[in-house]
C-alpha atoms as a PDB file:
ATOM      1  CA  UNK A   1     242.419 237.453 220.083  1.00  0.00           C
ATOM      2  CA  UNK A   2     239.100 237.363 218.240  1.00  0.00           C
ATOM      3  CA  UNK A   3     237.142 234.797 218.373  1.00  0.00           C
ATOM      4  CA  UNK A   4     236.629 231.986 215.633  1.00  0.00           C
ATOM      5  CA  UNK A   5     233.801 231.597 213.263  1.00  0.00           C
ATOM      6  CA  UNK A   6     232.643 229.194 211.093  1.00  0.00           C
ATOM      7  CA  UNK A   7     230.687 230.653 208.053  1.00  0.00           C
ATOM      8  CA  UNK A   8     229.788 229.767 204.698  1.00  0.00           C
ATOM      9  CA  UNK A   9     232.229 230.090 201.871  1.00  0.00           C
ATOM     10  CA  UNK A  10     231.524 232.291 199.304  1.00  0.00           C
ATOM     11  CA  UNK A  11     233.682 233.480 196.269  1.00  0.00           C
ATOM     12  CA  UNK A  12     234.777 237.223 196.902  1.00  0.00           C
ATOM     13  CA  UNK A  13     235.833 239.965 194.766  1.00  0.00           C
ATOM     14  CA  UNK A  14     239.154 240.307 196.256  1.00  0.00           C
ATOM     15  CA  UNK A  15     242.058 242.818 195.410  1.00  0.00           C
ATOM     16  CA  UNK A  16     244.282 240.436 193.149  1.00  0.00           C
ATOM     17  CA  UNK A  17     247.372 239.811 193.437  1.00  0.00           C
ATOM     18  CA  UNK A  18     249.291 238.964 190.155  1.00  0.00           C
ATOM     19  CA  UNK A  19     252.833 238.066 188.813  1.00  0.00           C
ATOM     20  CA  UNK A  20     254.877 238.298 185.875  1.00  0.00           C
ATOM     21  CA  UNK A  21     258.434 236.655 185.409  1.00  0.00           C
ATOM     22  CA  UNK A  22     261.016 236.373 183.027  1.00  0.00           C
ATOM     23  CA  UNK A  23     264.732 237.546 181.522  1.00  0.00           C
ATOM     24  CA  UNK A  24     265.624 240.506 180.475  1.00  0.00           C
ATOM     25  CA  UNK A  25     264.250 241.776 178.037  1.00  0.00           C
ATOM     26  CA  UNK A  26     261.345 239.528 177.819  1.00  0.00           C
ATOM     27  CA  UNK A  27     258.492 242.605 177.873  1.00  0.00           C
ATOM     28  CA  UNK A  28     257.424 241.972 181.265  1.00  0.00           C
ATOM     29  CA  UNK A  29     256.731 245.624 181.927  1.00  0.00           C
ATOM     30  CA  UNK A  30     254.848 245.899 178.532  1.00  0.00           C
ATOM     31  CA  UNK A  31     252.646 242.893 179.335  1.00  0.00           C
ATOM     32  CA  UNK A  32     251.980 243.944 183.114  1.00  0.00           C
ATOM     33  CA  UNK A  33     251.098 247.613 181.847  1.00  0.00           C
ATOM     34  CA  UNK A  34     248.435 246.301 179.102  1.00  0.00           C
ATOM     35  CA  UNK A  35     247.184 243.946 181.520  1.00  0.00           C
ATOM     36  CA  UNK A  36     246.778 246.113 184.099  1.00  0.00           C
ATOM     37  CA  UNK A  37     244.672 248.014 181.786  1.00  0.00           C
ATOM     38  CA  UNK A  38     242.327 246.228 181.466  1.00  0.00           C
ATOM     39  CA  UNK A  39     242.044 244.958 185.074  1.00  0.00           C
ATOM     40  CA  UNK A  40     241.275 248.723 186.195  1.00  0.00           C
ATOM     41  CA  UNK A  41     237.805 250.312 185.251  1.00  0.00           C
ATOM     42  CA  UNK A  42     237.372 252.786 182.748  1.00  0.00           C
ATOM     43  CA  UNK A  43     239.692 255.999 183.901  1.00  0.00           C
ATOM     44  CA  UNK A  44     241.576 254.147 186.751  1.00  0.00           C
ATOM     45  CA  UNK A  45     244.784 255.005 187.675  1.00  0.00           C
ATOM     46  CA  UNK A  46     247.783 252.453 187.307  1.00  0.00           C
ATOM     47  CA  UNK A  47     251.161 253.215 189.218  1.00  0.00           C
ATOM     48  CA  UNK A  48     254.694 251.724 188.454  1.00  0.00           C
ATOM     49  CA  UNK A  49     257.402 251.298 191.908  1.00  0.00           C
ATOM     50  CA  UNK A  50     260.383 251.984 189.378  1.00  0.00           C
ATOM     51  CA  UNK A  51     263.502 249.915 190.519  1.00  0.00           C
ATOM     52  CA  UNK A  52     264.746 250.243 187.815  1.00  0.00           C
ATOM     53  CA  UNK A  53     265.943 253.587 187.021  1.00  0.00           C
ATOM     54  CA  UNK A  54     263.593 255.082 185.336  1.00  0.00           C
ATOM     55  CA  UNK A  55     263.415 251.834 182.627  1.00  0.00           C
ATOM     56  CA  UNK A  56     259.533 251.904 183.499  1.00  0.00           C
ATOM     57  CA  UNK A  57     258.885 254.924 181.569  1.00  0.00           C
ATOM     58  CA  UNK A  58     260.335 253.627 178.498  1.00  0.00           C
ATOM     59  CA  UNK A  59     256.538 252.419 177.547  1.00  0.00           C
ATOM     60  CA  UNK A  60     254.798 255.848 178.230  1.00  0.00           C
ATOM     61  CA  UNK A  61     254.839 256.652 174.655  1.00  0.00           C
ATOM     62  CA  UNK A  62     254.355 253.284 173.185  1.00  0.00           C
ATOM     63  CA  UNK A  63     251.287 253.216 170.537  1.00  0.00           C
ATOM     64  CA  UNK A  64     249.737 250.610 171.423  1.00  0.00           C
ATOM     65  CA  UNK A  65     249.914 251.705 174.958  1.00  0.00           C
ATOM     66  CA  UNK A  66     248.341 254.970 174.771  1.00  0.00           C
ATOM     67  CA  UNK A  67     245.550 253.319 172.697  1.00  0.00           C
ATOM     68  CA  UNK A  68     245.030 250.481 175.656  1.00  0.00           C
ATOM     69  CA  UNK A  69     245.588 253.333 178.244  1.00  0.00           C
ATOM     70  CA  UNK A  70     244.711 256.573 177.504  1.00  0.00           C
ATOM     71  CA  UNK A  71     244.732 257.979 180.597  1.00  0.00           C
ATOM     72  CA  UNK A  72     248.537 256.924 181.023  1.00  0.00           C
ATOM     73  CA  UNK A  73     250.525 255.799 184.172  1.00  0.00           C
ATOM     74  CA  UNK A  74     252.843 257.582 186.751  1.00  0.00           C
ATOM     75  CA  UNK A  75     255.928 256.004 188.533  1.00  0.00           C
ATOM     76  CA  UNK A  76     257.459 256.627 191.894  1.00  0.00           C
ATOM     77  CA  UNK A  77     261.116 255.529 191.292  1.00  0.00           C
ATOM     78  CA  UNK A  78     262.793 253.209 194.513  1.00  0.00           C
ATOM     79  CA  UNK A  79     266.480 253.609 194.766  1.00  0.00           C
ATOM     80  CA  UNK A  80     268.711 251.274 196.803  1.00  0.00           C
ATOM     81  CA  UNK A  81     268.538 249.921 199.142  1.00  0.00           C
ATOM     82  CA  UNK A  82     265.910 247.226 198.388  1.00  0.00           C
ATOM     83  CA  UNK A  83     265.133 246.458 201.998  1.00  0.00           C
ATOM     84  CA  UNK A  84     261.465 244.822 201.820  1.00  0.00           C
ATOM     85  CA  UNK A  85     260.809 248.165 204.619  1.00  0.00           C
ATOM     86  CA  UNK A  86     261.131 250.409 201.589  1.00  0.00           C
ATOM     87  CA  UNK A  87     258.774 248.651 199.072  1.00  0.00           C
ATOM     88  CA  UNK A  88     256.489 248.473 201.720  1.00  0.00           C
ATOM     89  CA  UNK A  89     256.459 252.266 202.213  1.00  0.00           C
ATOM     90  CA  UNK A  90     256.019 252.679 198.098  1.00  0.00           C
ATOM     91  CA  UNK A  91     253.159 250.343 198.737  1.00  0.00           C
ATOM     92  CA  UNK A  92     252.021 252.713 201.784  1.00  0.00           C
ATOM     93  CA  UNK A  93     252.454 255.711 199.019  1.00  0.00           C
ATOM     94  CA  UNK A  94     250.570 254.469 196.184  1.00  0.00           C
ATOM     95  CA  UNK A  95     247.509 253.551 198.432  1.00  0.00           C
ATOM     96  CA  UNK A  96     247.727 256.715 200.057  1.00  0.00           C
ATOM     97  CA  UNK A  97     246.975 258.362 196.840  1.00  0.00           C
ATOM     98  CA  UNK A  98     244.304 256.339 196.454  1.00  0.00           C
ATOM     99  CA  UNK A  99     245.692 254.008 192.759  1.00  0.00           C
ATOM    100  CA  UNK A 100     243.685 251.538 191.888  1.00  0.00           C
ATOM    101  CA  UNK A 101     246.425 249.325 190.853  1.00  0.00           C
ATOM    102  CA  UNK A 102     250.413 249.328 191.341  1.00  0.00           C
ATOM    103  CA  UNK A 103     252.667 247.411 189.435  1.00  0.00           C
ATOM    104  CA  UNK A 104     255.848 246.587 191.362  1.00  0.00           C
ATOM    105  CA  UNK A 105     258.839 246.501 189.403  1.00  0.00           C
ATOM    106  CA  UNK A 106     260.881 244.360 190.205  1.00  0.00           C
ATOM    107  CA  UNK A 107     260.310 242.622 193.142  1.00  0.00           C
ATOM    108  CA  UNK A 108     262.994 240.726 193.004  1.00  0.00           C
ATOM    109  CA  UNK A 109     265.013 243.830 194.206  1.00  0.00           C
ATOM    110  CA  UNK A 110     264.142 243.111 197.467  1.00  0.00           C
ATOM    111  CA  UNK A 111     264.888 239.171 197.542  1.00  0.00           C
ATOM    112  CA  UNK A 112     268.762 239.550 195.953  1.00  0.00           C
ATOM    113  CA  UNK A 113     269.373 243.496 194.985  1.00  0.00           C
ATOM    114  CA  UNK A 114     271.706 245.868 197.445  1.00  0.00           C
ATOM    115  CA  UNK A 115     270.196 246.352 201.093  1.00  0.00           C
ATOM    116  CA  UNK A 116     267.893 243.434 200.382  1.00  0.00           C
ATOM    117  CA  UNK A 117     266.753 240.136 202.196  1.00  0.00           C
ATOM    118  CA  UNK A 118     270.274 238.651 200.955  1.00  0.00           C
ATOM    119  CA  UNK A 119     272.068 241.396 202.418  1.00  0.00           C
ATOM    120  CA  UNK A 120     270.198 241.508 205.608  1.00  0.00           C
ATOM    121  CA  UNK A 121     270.436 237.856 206.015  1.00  0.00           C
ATOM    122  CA  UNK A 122     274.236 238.120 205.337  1.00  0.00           C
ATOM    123  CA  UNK A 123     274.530 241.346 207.518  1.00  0.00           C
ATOM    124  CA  UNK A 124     272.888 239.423 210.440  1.00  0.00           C
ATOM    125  CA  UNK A 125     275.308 236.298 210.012  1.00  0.00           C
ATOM    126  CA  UNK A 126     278.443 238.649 210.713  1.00  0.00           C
ATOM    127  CA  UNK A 127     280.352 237.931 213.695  1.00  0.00           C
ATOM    128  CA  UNK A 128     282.046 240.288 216.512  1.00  0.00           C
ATOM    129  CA  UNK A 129     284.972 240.437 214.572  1.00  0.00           C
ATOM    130  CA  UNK A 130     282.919 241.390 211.276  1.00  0.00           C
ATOM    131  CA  UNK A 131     283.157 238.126 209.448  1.00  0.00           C
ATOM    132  CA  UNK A 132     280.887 236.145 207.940  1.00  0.00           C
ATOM    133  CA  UNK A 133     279.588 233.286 209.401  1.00  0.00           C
ATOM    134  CA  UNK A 134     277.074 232.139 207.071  1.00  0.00           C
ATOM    135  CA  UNK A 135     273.843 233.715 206.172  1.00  0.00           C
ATOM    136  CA  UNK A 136     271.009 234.097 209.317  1.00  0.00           C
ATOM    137  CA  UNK A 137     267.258 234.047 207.590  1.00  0.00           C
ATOM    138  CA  UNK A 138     265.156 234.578 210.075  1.00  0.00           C
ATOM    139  CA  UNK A 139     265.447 239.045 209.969  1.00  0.00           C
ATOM    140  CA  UNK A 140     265.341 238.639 206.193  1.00  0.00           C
ATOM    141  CA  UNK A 141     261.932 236.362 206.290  1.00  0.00           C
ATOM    142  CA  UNK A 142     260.268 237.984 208.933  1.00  0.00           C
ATOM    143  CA  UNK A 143     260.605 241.105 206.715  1.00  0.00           C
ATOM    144  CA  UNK A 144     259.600 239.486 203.502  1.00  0.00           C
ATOM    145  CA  UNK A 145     257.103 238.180 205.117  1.00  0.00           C
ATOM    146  CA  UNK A 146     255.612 241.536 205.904  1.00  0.00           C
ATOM    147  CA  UNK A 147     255.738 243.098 203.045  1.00  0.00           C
ATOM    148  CA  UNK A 148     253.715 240.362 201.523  1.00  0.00           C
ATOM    149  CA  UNK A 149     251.276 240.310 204.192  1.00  0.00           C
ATOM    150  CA  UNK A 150     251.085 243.973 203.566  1.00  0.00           C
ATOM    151  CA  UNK A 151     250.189 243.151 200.030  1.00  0.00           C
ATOM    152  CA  UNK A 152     247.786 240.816 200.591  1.00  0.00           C
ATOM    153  CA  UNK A 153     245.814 242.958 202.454  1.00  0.00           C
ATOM    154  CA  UNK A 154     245.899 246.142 200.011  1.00  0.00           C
ATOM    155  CA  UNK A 155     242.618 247.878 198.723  1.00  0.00           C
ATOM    156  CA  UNK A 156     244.649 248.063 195.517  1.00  0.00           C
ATOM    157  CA  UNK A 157     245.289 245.536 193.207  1.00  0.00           C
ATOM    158  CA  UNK A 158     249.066 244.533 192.999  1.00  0.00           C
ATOM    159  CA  UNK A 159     251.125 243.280 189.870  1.00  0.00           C
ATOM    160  CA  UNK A 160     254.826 242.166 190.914  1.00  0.00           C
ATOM    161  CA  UNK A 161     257.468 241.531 188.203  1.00  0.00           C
ATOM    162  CA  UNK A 162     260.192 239.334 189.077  1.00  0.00           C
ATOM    163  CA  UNK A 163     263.627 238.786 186.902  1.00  0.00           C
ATOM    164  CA  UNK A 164     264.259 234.913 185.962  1.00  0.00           C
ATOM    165  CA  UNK A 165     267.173 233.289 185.419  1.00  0.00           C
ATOM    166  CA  UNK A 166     268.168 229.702 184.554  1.00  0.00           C
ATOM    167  CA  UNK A 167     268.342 227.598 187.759  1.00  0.00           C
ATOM    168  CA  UNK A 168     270.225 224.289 188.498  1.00  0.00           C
ATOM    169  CA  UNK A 169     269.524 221.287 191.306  1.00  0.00           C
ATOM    170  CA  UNK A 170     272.675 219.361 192.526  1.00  0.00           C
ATOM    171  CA  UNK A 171     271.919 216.148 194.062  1.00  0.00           C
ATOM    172  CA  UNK A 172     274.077 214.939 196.416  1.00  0.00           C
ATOM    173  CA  UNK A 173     276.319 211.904 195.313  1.00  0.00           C
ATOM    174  CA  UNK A 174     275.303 210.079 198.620  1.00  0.00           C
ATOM    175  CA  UNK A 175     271.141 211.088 197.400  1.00  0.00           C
ATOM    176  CA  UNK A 176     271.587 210.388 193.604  1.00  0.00           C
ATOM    177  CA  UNK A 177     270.401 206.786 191.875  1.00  0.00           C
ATOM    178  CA  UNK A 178     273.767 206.639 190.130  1.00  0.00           C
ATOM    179  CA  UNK A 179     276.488 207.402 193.017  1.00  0.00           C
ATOM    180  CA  UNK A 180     277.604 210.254 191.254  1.00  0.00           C
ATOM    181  CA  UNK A 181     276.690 214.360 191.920  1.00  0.00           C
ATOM    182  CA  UNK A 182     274.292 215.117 189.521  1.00  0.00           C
ATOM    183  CA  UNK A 183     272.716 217.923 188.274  1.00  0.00           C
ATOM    184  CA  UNK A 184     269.102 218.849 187.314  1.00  0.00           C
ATOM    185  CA  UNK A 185     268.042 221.304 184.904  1.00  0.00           C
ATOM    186  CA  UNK A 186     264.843 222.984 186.678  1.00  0.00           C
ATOM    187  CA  UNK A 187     264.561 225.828 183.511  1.00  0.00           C
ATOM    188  CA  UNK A 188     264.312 229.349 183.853  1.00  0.00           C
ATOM    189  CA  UNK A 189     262.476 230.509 187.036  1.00  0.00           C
ATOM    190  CA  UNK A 190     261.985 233.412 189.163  1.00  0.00           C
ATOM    191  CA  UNK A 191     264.471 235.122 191.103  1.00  0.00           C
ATOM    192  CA  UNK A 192     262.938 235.930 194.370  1.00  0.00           C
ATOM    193  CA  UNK A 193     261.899 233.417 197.516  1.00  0.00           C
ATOM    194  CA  UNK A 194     260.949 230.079 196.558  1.00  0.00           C
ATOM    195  CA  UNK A 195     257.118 230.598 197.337  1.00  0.00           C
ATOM    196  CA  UNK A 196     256.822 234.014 195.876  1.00  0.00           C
ATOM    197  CA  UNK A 197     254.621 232.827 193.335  1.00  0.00           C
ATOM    198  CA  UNK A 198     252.276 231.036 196.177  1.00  0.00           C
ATOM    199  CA  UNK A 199     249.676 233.831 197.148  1.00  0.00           C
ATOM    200  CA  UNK A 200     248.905 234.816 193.521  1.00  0.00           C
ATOM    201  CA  UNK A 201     245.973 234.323 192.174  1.00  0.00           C
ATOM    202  CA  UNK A 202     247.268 234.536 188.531  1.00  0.00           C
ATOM    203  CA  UNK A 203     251.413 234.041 187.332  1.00  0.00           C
ATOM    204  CA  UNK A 204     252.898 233.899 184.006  1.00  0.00           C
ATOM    205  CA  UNK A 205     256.191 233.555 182.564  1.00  0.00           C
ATOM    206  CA  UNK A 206     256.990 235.913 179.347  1.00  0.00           C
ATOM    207  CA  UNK A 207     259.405 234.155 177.045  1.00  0.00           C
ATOM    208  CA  UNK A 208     262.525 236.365 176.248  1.00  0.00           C
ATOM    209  CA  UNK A 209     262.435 235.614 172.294  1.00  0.00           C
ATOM    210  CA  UNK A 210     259.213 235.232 171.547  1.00  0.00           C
ATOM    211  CA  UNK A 211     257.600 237.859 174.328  1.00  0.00           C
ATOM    212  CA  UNK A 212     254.208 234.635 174.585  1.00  0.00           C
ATOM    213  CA  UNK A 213     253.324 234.542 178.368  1.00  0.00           C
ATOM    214  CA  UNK A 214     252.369 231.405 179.380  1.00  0.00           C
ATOM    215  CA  UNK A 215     249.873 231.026 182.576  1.00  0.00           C
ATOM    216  CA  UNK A 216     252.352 229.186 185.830  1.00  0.00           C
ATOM    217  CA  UNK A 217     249.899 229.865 188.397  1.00  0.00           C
ATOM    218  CA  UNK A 218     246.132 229.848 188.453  1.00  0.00           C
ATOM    219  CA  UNK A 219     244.167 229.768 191.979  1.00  0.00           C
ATOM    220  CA  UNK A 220     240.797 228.676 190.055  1.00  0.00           C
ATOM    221  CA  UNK A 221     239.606 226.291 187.589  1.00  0.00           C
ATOM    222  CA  UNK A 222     238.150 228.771 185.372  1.00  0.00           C
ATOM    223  CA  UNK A 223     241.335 230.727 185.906  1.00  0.00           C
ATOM    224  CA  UNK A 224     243.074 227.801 184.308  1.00  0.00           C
ATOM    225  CA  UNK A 225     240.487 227.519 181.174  1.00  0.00           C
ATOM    226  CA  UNK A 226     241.276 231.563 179.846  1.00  0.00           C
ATOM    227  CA  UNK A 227     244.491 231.177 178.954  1.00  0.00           C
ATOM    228  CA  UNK A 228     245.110 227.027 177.445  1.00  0.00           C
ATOM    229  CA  UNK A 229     248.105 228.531 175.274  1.00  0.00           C
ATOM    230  CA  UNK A 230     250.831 231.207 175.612  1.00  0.00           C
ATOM    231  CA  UNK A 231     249.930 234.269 173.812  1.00  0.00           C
ATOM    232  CA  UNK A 232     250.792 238.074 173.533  1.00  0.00           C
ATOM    233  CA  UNK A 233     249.090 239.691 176.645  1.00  0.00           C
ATOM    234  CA  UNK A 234     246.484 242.505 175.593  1.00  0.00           C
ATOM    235  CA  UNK A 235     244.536 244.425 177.493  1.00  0.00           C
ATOM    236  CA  UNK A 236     241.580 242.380 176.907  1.00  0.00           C
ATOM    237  CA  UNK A 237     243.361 239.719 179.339  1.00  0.00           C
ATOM    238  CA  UNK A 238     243.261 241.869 182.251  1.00  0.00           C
ATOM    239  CA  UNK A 239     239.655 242.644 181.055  1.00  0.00           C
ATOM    240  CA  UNK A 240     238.489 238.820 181.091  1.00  0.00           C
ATOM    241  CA  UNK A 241     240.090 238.729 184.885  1.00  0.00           C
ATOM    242  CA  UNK A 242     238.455 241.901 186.265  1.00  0.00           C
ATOM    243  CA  UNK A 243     234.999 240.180 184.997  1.00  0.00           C
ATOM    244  CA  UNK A 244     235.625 237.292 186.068  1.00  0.00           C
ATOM    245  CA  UNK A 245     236.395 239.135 189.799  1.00  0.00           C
ATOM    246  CA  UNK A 246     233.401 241.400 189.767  1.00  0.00           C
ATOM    247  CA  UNK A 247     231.312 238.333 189.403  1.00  0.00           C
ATOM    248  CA  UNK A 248     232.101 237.275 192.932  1.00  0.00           C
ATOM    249  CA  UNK A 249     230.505 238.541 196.206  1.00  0.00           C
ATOM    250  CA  UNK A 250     231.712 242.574 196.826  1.00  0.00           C
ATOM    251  CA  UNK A 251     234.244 243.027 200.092  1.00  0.00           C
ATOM    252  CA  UNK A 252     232.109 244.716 202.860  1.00  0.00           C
ATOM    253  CA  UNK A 253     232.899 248.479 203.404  1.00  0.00           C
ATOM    254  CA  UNK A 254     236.944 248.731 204.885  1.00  0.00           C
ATOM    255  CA  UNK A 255     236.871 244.624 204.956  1.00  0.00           C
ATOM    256  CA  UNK A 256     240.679 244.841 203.755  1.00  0.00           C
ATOM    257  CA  UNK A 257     241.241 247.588 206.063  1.00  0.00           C
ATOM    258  CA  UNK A 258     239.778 245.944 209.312  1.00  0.00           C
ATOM    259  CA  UNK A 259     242.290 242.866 208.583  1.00  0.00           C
ATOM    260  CA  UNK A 260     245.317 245.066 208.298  1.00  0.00           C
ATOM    261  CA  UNK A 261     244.718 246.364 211.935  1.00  0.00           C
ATOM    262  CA  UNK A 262     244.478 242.821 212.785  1.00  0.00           C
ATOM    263  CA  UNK A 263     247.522 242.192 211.583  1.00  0.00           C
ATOM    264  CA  UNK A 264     249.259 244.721 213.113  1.00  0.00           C
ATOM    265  CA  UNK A 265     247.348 244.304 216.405  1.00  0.00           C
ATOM    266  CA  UNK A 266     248.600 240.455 216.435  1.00  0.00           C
ATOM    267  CA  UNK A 267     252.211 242.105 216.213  1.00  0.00           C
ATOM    268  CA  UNK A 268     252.188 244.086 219.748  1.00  0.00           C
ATOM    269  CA  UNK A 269     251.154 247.626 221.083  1.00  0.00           C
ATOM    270  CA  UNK A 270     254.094 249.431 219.029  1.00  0.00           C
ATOM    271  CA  UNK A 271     253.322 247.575 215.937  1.00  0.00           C
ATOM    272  CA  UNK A 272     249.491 248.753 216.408  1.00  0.00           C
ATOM    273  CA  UNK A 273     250.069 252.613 217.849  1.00  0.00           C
ATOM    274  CA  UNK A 274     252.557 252.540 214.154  1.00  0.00           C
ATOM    275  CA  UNK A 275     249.551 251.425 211.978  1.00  0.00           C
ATOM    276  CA  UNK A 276     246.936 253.747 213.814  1.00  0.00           C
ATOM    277  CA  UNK A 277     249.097 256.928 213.321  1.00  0.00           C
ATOM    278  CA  UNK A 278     249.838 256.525 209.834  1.00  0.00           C
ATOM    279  CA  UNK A 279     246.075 255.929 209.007  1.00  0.00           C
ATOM    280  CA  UNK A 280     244.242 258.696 207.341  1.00  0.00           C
ATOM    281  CA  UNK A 281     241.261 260.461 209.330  1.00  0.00           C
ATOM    282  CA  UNK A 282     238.778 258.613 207.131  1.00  0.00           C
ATOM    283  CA  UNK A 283     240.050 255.404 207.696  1.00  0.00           C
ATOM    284  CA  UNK A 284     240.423 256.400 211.461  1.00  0.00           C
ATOM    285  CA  UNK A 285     236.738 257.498 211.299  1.00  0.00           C
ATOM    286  CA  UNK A 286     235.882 253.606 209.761  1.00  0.00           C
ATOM    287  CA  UNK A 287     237.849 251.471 212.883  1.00  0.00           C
ATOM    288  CA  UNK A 288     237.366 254.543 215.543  1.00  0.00           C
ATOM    289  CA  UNK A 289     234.607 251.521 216.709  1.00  0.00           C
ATOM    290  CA  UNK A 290     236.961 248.581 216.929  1.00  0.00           C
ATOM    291  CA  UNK A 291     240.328 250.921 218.187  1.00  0.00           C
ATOM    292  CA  UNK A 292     239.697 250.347 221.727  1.00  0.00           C
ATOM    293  CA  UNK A 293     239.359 246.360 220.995  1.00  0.00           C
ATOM    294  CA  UNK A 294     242.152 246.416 219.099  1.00  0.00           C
ATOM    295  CA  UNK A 295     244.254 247.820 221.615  1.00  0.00           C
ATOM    296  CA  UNK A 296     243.525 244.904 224.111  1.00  0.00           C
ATOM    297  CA  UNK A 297     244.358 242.681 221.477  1.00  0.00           C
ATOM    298  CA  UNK A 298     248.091 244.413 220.757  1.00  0.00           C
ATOM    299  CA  UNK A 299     248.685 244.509 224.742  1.00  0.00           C
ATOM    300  CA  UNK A 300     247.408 241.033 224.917  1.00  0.00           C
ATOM    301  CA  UNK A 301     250.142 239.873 222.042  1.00  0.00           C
ATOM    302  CA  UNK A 302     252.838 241.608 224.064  1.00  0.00           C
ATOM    303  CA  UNK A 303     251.859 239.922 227.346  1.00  0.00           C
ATOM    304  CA  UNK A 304     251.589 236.086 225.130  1.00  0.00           C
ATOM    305  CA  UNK A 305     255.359 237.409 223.868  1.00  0.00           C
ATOM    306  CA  UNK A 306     256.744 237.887 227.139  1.00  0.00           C
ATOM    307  CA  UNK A 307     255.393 235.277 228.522  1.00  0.00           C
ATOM    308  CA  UNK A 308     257.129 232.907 226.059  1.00  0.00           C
ATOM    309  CA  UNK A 309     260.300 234.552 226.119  1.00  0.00           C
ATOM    310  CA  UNK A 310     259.961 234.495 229.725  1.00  0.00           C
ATOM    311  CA  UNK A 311     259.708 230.303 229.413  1.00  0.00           C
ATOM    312  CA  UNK A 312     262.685 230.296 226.785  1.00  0.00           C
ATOM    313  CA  UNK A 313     265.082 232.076 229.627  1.00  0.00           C
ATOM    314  CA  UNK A 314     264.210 230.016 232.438  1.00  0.00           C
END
């Protein structure tokens, strides 16, 4: 395991991680695209993970697209099923090709669509005889977990869109002040795991009637301050953000990359020798001086797993 270090903390100009939610037909793709426009530099190259058949295209002719981003915008379309494997391989794909931003759409797809984390979990709390015995988590998070691990540690930065719908509490007659089940309105909110919106650095909701997107998540004080009101999102948003960013400390050469191969170290020898052979010879090149070490540290996690299952047997 490598060791710990204690340094000083310093503001860094990270890949960001951003969100957009809201109903149908509130303009989240519209907003995420103009954003992400002005979050790239000059000439950068945006990418949509379609899933939803082909709708992200709809904007590719828009006016005031085209003006905001000239350049335009491809797609890779994801077809069921939404198991969180599959958006992590469109992920994989886009960063491969080298985008400087990918806009997943939607997300959500992978929380509650076919083949996804509600599916798995359901699939996994079938019995012998085939019937359900109530929905198992832990496949379902371990796999939603990855895929937003595998976010977090992208070279890209990564817009996700999730669908909203209205969402009601029920308190418990034997929990509620009045003796009675209640029920508490908790307003329209994303569809997707209930900390979804927890990593990102910047989340709004986009009103289906009047299209305003108003700012639900800021990870900075000055983050808070840009946007005090709702208001149409332009691309001189995304502009304000990537500023904002670029004022911070630049990651060192293949920082992002180095962490991923941590990450896939801590997960055991296959986990590693999977990440090492779908590397490119570049990035091979950048960690051929840490592969060795890294190897120890997969064979190391694979020992530390045994050894526990080992005490959970006996």
């Amino acid at each position: 395991m490598p060791e710990l270090q204690i340094k000083k903390a310093i503001r860094r100009a990270l890949p960001m991680q951003i969100g957009f939610y809201g109903p149908s037909g509130s303009g989240k793709t519209l907003s995420a695209l103009l954003f992400a426009s002005g979050l790239i530099k000059p000439n950068g190259r945006i990418i949509v993970v379609d899933t939803e058949r082909g709708r992200a295209s709809i904007h590719a002719d828009s006016p005031l697209l085209m003006k905001a981003l000239p350049q335009g915008y491809d797609v890779v379309e994801l077809d069921q099923p939404y198991h969180p494997s599959r958006f992590i391989d469109a992920v994989k794909l886009c960063e491969k090709e080298k985008y400087d931003l990918t806009i997943v759409d939607s997300e959500s797809d992978s929380w509650d669509g076919p083949g996804g984390c509600f599916d798995i979990a359901e699939e996994d709390g079938k019995g012998k005889d085939g019937k359900s015995r109530g929905l198992v988590w832990n496949n379902a998070k371990r796999w939603n977990k990855k895929y937003k691990v595998h976010i977090a540690l992208s070279d890209m930065h990564v817009i996700s869109l999730f669908k909203a719908q209205e969402k009601t509490k029920i308190i418990d007659k034997a929990k509620s002040e009045s003796g009675r089940q209640e029920y508490v309105d908790l307003g329209v909110l994303p569809i997707g795991e209930k900390n979804a919106f927890y990593p990102l650095l910047v989340g709004f909701s986009i009103d289906p009637v009047t299209h305003l997107a108003t700012l639900k998540k800021g990870s900075h004080e000055n983050i808070i301050s840009m946007w005090p009101q709702p208001k149409l999102i332009t691309k001189q948003d995304g502009e304000i953000l990537r500023k904002w960013n670029e004022s911070a400390k630049p990651l060192e050469a293949d920082e992002q990359l180095k962490k991923r191969a941590t990450y896939a170290a801590d997960d055991g020898l296959v986990s590693y020798q999977k990440f090492w052979a779908e590397l490119t010879q570049q990035e091979r090149k950048a960690l051929e001086a840490f592969h060795q070490g890294y190897k120890q540290q997969a064979e190391e996690a694979d020992k530390l797993l045994a050894s526990r299952e080992a005490g959970s047997a006996g």
